[in-house]
Protein backbone atom coordinates (compact mmCIF):
# COMPACT_ATOMS: atom_id res chain seq x y z
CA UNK A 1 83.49 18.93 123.92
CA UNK A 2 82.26 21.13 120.87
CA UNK A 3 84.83 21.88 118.47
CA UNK A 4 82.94 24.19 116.16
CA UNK A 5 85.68 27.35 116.55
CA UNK A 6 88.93 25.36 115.53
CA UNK A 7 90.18 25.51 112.06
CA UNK A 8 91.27 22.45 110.36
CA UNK A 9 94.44 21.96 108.26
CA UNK A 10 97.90 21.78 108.28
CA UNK A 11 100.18 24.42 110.37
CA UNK A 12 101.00 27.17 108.61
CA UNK A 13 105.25 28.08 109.22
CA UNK A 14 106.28 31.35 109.09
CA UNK A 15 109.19 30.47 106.59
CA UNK A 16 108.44 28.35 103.71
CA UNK A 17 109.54 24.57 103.72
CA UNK A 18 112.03 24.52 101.37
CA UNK A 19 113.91 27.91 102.70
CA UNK A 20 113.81 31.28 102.63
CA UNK A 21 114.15 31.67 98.55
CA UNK A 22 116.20 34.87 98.39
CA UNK A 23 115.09 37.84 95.76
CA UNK A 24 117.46 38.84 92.66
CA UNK A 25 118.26 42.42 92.94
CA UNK A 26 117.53 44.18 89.61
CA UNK A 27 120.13 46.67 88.34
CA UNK A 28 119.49 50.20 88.91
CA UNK A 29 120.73 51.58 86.07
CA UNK A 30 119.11 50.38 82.10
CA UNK A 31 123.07 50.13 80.81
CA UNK A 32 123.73 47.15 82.95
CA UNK A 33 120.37 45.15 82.29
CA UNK A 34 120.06 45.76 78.55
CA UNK A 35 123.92 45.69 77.93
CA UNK A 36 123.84 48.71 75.40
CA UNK A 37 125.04 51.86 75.39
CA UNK A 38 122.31 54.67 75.95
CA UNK A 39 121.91 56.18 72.84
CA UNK A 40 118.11 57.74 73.43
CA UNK A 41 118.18 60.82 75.12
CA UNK A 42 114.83 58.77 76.77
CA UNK A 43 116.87 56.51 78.45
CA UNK A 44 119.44 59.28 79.73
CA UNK A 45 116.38 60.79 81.29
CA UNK A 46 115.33 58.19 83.39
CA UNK A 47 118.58 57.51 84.68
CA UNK A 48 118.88 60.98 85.53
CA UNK A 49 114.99 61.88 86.84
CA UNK A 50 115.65 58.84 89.23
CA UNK A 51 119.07 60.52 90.81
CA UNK A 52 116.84 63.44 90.75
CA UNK A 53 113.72 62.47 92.47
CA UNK A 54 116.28 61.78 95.56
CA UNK A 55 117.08 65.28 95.62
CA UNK A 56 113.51 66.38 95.49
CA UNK A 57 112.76 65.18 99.14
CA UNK A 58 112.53 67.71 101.14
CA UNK A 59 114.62 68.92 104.26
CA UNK A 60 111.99 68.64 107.27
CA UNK A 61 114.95 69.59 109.75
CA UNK A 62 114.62 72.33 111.99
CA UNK A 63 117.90 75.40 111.81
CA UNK A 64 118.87 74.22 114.75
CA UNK A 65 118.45 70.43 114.37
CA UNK A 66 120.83 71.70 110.67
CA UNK A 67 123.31 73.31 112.42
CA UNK A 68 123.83 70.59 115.08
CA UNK A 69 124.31 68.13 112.14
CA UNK A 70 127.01 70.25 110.72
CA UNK A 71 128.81 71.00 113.91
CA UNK A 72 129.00 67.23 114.47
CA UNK A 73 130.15 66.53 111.30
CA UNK A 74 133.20 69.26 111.62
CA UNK A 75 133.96 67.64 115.22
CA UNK A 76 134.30 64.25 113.88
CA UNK A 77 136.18 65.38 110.98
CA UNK A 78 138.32 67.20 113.68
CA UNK A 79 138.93 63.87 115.28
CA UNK A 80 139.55 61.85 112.13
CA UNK A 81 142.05 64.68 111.42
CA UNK A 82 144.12 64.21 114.69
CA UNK A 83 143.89 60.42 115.04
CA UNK A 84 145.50 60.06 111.50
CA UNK A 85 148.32 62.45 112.50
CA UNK A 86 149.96 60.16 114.63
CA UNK A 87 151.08 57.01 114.50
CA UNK A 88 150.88 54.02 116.56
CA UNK A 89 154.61 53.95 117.73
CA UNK A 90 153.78 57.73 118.76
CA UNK A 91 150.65 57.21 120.74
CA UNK A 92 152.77 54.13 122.60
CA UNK A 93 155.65 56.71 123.34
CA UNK A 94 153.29 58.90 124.75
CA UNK A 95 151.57 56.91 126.78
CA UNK A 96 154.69 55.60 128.11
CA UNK A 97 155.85 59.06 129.04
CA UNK A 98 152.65 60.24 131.10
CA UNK A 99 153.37 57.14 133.10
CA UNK A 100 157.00 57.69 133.93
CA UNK A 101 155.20 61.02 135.08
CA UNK A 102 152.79 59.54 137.41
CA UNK A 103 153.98 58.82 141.49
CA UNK A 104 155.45 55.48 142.03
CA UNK A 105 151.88 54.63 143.53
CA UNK A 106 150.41 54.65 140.20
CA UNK A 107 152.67 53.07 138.80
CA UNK A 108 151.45 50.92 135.80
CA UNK A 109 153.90 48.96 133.77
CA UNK A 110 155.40 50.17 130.64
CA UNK A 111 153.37 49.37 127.28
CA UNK A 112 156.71 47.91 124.80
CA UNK A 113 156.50 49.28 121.53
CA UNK A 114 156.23 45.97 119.53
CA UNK A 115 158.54 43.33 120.73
């Protein structure tokens, strides 16, 4: 048996002995990390050409693709809207009354309100 294509050594793990050694997030913004106020108009800058270059991406959407994106947005805001309005003692008492309205056959029993 020729073992001329195997490699020697010792296995190679996908995660490193000790752990996985978690990164440090650094501080987005240079007030935090140098614990100064910015007084350079410099530093003001950067802060503000980074909040910038976000808006600077460009919309690739389609009118349509826009519009459907907004009318979603109003629907769930619709929703949001009317779930908030009622309580839910209310949406118990309702429930309770479209099954006193339902034929005996139906019949589920009553939901109690809390106790």
């Amino acid at each position: 048996i020729e073992m001329d294509n195997v490699i020697g050594g010792a296995l190679k793990l996908k995660k490193p002995i000790g752990g996985i050694k978690k990164k440090k997030k650094k501080s987005s913004s240079k007030v935090a990390v140098s614990g100064k106020e910015p007084d350079d108009a410099g530093e003001m800058e950067e802060v503000g050409s980074a909040a910038a270059a976000l808006d600077d991406v460009p919309d690739t959407r389609t009118t349509y693709e826009k519009k459907w994106d907004d009318q979603i947005k109003k629907l769930d805001d619709k929703r949001a809207k009317e779930s908030a309005k009622m309580t839910h003692r209310g949406r118990i008492d309702d429930f309770n009354h479209k099954l006193s309205l339902l034929s005996e056959h139906n019949d589920l029993p009553r939901v109690s309100g809390g106790a």
